[in-house]
C-alpha atoms as a PDB file:
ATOM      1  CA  UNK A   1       2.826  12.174   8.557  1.00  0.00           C
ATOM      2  CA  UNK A   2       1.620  13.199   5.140  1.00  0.00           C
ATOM      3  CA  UNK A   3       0.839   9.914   2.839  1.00  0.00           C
ATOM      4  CA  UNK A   4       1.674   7.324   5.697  1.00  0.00           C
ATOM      5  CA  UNK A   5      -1.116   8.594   7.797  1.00  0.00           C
ATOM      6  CA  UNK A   6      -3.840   8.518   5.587  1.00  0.00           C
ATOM      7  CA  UNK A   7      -6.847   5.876   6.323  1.00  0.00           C
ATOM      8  CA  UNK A   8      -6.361   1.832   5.857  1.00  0.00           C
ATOM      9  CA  UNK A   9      -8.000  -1.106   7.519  1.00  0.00           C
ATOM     10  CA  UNK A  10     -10.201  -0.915  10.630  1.00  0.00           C
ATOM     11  CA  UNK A  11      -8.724  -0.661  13.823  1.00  0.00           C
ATOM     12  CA  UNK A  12     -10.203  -3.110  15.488  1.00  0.00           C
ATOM     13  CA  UNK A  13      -7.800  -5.410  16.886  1.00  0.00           C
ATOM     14  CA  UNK A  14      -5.209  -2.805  16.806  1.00  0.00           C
ATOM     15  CA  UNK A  15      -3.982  -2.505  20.340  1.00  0.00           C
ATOM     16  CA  UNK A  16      -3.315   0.897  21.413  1.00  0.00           C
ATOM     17  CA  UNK A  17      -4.025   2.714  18.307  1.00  0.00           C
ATOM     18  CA  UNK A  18      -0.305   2.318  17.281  1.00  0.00           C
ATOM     19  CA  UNK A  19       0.560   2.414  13.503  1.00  0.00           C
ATOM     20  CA  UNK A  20       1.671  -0.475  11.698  1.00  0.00           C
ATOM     21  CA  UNK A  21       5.157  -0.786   9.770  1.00  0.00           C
ATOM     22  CA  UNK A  22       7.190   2.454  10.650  1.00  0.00           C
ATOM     23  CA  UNK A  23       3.979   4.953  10.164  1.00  0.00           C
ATOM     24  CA  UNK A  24       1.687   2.680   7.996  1.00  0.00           C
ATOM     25  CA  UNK A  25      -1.981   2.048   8.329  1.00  0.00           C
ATOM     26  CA  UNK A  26      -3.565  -0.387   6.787  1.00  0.00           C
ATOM     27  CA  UNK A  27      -2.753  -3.685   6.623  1.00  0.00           C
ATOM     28  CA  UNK A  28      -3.615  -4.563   9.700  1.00  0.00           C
ATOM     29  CA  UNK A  29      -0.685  -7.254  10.449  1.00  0.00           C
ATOM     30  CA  UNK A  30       0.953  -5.372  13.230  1.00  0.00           C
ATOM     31  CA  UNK A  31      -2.771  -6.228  14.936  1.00  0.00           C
ATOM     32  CA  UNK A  32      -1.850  -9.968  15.347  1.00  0.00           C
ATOM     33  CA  UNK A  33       1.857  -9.082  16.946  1.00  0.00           C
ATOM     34  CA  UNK A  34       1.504  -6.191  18.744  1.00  0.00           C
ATOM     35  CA  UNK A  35       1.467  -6.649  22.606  1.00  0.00           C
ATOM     36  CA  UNK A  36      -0.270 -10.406  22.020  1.00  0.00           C
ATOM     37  CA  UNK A  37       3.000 -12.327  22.748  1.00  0.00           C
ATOM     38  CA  UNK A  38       3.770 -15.289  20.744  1.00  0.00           C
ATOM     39  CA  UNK A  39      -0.344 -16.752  20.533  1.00  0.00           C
ATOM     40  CA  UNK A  40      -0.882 -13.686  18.444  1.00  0.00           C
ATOM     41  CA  UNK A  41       1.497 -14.935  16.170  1.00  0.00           C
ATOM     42  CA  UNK A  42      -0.432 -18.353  15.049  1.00  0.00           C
ATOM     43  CA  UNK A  43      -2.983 -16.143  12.469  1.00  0.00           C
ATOM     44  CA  UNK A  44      -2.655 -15.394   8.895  1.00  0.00           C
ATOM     45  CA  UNK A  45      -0.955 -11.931  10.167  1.00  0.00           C
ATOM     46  CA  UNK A  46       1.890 -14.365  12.090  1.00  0.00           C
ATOM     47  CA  UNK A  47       3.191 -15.740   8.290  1.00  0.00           C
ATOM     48  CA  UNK A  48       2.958 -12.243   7.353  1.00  0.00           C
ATOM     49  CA  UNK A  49       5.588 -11.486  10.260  1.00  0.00           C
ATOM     50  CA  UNK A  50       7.417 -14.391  10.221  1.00  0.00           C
ATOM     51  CA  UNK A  51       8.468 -13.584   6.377  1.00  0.00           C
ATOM     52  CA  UNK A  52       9.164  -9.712   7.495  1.00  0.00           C
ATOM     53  CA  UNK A  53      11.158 -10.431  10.387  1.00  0.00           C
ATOM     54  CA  UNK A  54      13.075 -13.543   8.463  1.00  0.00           C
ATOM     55  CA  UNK A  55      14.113 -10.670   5.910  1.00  0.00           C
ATOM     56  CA  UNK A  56      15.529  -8.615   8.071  1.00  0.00           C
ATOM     57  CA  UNK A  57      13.477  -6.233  10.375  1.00  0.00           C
ATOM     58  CA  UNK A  58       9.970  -5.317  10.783  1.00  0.00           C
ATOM     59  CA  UNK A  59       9.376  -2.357   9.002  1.00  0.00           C
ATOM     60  CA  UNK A  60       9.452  -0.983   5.350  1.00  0.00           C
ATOM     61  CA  UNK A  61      10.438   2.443   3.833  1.00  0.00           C
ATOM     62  CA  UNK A  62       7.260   2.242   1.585  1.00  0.00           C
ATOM     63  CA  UNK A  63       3.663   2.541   2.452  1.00  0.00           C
ATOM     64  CA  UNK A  64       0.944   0.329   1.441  1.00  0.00           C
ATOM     65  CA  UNK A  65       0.001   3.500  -1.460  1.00  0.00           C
ATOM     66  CA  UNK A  66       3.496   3.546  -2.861  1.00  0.00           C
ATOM     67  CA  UNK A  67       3.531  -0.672  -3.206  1.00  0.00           C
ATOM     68  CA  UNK A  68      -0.290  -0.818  -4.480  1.00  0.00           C
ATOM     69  CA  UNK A  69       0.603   2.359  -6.884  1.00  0.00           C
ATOM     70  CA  UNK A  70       3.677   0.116  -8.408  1.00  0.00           C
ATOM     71  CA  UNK A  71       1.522  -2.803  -8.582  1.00  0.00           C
ATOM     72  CA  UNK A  72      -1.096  -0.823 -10.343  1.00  0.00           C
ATOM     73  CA  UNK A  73       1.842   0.527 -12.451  1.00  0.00           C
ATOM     74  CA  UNK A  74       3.136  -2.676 -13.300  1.00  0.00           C
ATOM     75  CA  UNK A  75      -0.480  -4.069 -14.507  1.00  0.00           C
ATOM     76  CA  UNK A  76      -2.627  -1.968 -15.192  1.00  0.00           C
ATOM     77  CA  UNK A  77      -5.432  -4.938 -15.462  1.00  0.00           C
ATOM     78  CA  UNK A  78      -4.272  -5.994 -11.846  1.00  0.00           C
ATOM     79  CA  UNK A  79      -7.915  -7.154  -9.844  1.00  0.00           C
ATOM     80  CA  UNK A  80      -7.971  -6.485  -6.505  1.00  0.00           C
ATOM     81  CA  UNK A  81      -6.992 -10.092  -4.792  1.00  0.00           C
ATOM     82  CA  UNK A  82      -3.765  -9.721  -7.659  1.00  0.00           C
ATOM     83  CA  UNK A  83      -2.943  -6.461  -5.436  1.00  0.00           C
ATOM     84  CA  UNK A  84      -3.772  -7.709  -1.786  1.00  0.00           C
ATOM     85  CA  UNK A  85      -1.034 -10.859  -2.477  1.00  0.00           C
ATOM     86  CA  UNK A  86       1.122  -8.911  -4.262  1.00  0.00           C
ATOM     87  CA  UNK A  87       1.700  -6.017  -1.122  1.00  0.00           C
ATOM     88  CA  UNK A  88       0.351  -8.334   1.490  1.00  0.00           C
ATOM     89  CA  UNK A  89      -2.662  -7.113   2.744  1.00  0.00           C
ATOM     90  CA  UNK A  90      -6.326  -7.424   2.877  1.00  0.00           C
ATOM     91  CA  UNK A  91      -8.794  -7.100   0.094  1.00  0.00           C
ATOM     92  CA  UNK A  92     -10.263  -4.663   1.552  1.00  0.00           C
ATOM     93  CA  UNK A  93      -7.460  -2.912   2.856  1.00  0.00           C
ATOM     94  CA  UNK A  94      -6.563  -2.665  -1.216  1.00  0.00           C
ATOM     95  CA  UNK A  95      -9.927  -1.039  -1.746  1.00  0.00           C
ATOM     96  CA  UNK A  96      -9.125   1.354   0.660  1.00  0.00           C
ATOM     97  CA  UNK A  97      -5.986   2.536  -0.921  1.00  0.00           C
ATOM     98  CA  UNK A  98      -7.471   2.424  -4.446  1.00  0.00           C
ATOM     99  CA  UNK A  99      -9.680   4.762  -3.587  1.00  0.00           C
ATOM    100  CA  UNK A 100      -7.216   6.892  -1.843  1.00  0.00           C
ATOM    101  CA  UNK A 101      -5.214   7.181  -5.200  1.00  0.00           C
ATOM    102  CA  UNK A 102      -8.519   7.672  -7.400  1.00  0.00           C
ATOM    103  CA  UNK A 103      -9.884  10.788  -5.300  1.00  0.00           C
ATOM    104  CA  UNK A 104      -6.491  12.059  -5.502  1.00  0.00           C
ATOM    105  CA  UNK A 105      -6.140  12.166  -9.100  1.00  0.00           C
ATOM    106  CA  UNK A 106      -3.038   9.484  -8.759  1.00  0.00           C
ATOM    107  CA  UNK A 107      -5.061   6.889 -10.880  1.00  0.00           C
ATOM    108  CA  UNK A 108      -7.623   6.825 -12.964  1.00  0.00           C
ATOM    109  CA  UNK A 109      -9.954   3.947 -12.796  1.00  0.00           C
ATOM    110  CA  UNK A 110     -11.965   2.882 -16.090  1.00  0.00           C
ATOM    111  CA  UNK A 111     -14.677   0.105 -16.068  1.00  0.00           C
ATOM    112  CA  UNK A 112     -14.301  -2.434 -18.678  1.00  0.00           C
ATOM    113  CA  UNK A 113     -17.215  -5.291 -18.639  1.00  0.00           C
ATOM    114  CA  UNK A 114     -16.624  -6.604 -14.998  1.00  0.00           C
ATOM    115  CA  UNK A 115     -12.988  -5.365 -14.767  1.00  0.00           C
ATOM    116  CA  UNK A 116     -11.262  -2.249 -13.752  1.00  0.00           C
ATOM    117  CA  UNK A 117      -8.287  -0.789 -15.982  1.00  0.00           C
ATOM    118  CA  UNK A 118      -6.523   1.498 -14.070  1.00  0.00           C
ATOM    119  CA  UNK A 119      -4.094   5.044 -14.961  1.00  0.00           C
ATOM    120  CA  UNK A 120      -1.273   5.896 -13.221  1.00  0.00           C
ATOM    121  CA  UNK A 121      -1.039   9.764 -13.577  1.00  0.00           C
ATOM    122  CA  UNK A 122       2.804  10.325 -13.424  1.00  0.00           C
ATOM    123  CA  UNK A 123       2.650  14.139 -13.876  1.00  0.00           C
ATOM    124  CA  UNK A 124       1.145  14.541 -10.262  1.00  0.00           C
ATOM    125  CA  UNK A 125       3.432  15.375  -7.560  1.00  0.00           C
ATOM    126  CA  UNK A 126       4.343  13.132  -4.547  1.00  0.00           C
ATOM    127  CA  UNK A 127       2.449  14.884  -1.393  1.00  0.00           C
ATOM    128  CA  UNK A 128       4.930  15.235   1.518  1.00  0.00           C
ATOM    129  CA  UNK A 129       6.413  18.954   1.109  1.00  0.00           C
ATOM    130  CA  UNK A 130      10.497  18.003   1.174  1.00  0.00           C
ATOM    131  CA  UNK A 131       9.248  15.365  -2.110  1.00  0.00           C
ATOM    132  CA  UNK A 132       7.163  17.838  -3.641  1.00  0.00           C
ATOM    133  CA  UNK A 133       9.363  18.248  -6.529  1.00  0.00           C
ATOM    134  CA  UNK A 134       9.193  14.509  -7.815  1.00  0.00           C
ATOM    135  CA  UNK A 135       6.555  13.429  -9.514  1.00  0.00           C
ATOM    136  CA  UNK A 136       4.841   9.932  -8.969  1.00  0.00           C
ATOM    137  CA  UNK A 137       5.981   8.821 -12.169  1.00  0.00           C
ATOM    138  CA  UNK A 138       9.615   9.316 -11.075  1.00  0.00           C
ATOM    139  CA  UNK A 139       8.829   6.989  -8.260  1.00  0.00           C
ATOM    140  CA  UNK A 140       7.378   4.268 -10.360  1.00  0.00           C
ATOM    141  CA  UNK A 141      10.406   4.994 -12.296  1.00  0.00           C
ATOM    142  CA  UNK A 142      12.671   3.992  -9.623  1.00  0.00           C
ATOM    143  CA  UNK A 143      10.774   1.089  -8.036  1.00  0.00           C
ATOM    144  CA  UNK A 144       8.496  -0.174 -10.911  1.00  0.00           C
ATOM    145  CA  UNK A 145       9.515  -2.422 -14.146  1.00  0.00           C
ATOM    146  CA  UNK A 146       7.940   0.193 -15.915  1.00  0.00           C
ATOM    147  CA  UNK A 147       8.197   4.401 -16.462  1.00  0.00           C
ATOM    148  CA  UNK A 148       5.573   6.439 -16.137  1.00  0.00           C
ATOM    149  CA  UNK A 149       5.824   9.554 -18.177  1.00  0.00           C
ATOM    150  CA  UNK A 150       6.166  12.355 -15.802  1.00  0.00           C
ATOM    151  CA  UNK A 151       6.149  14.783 -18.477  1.00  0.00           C
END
């Protein structure tokens, strides 16, 4: 499962355990769809899914790390609520994944007065074995507006 399957939002609400968005944990919208029928769909979690399936399909080839990574790539000043509406998930769901990246050693977070500037280490390599030789800063190269040196 390697990055996919790594910790998100609660489960609570989650009917039978399943993963959201082909893999993903984490966001927490496939908890307002998933075997609820159509009254599920009336929460904040049924925009969320109207917007997905209106763009064709219900399911993403990125996890929630790889979009909050980019977004963190993109600004490094982003706050948290900037990251949550930028990937579509919860607050705390963005915490979360932070946190995954910091106690990886994917980014570096710095404290500056009541703000967080954060360091995208390109040089480390992605994590599923058959990806092993990229480097997360040629992902952000291919998805981000900016590069990352991976040198």
């Amino acid at each position: 499962m390697g990055e996919a399957g790594t910790r998100g939002g609660g489960g609570a609400g989650r009917r039978g355990g399943g993963e959201a968005e082909g893999g993903e944990r984490g966001g927490g919208e496939a908890a307002q769809g998933e075997g609820a029928g159509e009254a599920g769909l009336a929460g904040a979690g049924g925009a969320r899914h109207n917007r997905r399936m209106a763009s064709g399909g219900s399911w993403t080839f990125l996890t929630h790390h790889a979009h909050v990574l980019v977004a963190v790539a993109d600004n490094n000043d982003v706050t948290l609520a900037e990251i949550a509406r930028i990937v579509g998930i919860s607050e705390r769901s963005a915490v979360t994944i932070l946190n995954d990246l910091v106690a990886e050693g994917y980014v570096e977070r710095e404290r500056r007065g009541r703000r967080n500037h954060y360091t995208v280490r390109g040089t480390r390599p992605l994590r599923h074995p058959s990806n092993a030789d990229h480097t997360i800063g040629d992902l952000i190269g291919a998805l981000s507006r900016v590069s990352i040196s991976s040198a």
